[in-house]
C-alpha atoms as a PDB file:
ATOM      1  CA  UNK A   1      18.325 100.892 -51.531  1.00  0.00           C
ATOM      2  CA  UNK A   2      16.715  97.340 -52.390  1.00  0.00           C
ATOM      3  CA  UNK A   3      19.115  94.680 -54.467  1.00  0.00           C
ATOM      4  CA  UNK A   4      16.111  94.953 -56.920  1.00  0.00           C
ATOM      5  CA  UNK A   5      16.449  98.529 -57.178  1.00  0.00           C
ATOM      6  CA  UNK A   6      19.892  98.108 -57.543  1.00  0.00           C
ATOM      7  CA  UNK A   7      19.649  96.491 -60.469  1.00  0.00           C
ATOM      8  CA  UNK A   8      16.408  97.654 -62.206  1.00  0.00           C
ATOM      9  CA  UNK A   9      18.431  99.494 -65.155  1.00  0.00           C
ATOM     10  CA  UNK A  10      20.858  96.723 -65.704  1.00  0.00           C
ATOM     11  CA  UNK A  11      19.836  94.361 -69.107  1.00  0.00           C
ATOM     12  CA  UNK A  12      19.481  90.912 -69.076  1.00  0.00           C
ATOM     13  CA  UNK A  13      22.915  88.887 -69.996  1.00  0.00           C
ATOM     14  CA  UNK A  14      22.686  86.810 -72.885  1.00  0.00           C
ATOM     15  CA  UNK A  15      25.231  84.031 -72.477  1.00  0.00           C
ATOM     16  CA  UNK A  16      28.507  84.054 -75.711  1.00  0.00           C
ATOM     17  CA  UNK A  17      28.286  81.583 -78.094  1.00  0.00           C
ATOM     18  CA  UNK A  18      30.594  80.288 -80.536  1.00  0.00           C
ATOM     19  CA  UNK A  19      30.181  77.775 -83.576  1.00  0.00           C
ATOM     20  CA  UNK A  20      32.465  75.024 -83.941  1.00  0.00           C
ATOM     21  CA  UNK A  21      33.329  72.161 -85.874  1.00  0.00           C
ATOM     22  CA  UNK A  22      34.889  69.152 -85.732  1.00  0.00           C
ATOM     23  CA  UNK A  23      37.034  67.635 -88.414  1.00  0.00           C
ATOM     24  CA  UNK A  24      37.137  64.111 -87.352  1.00  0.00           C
ATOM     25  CA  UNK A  25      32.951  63.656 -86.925  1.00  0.00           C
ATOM     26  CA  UNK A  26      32.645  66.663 -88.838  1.00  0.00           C
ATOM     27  CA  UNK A  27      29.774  67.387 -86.280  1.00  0.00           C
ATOM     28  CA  UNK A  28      28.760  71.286 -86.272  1.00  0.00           C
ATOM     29  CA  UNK A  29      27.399  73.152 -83.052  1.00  0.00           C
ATOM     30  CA  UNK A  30      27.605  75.486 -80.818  1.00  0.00           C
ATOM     31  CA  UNK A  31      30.127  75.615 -77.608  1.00  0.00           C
ATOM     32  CA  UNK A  32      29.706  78.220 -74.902  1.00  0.00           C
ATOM     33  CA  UNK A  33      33.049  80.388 -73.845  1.00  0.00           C
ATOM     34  CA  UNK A  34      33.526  77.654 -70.591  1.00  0.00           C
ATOM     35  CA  UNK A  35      34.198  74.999 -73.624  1.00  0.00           C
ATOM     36  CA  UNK A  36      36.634  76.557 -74.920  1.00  0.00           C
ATOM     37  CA  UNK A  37      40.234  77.062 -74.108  1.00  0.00           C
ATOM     38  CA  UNK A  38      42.418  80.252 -76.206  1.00  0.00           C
ATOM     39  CA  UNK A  39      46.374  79.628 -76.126  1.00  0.00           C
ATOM     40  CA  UNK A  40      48.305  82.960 -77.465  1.00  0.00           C
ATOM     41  CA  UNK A  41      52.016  81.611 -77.801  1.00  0.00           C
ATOM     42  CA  UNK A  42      54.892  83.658 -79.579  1.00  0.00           C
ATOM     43  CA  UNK A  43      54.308  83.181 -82.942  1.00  0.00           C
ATOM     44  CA  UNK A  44      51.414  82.394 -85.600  1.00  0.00           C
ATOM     45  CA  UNK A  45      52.523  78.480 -85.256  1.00  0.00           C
ATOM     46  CA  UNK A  46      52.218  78.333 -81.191  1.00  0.00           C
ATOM     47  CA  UNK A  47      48.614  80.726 -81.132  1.00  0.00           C
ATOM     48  CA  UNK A  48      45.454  78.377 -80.893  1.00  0.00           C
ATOM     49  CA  UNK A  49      42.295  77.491 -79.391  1.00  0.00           C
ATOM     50  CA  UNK A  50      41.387  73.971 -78.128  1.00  0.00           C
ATOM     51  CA  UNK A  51      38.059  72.154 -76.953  1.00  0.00           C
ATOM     52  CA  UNK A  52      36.495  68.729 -77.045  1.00  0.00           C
ATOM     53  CA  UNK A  53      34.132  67.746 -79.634  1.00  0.00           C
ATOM     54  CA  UNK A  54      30.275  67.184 -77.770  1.00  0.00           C
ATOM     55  CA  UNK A  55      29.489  64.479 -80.403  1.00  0.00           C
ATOM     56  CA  UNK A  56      32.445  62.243 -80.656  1.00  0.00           C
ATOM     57  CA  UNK A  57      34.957  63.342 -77.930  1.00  0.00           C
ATOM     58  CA  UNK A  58      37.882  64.139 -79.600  1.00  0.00           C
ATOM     59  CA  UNK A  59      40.226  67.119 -78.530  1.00  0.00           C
ATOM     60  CA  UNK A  60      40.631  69.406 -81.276  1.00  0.00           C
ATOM     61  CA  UNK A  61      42.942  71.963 -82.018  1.00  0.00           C
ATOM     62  CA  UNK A  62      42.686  74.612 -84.364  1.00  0.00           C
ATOM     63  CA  UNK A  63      44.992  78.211 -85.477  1.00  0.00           C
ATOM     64  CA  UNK A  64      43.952  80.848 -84.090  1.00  0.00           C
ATOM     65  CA  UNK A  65      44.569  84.347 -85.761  1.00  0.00           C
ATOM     66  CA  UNK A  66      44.344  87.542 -84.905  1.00  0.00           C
ATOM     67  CA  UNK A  67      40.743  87.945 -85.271  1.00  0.00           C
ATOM     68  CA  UNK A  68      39.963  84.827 -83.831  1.00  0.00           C
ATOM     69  CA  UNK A  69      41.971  85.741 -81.048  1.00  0.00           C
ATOM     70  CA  UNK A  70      39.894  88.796 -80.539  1.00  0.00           C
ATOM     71  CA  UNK A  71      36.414  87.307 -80.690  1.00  0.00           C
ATOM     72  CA  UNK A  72      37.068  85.001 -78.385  1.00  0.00           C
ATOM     73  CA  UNK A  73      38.864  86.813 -75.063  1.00  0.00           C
ATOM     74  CA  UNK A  74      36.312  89.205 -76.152  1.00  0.00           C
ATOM     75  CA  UNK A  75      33.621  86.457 -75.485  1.00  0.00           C
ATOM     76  CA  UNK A  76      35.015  85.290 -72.284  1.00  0.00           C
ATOM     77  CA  UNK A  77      37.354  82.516 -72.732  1.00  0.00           C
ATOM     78  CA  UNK A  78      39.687  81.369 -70.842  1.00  0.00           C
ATOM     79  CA  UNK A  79      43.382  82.244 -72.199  1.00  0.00           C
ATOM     80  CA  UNK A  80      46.690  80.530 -71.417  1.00  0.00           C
ATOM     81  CA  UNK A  81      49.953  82.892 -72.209  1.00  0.00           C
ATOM     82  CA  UNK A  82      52.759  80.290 -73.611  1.00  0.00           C
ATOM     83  CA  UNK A  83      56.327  81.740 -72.750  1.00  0.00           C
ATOM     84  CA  UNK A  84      59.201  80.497 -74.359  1.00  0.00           C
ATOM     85  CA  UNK A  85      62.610  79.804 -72.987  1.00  0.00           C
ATOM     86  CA  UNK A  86      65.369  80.274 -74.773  1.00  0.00           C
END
């Protein structure tokens, strides 16, 4: 079997990806899943997602609930567990 037989029923990939804002440039655009970095911690308070703004450079931070949370391991990115030690 040929590689391009191989992968003659297989669709093309379209790339994830998100909308974003930033509140200090208030800039709007898109950031692909590489952009982006998903921290799931043990509450509501320690869950977020993180990434740095294309237009201005600033690192932003910004909740990230259940849904959110969903969407985006579902696109692809990258997620840091936070453990706690008490």
């Amino acid at each position: 079997m040929t590689v391009a037989a191989a992968f003659a029923g297989m669709k093309r990939v379209v790339p994830v990806v998100f909308k974003a804002g930033c509140p200090d440039c208030r800039g709007r655009f898109e950031l692909a899943a590489s952009a982006l970095r998903l921290a799931i911690g043990a509450t509501s308070r320690t869950t977020f997602y993180s990434f740095t703004c294309p237009d201005c450079g600033t690192a932003v931070r910004k909740p990230a609930g259940e849904r959110i949370v969903e969407l985006l391991t579902g696109g692809g990115v990258r997620t840091l567990r936070l453990h706690s030690t008490v």
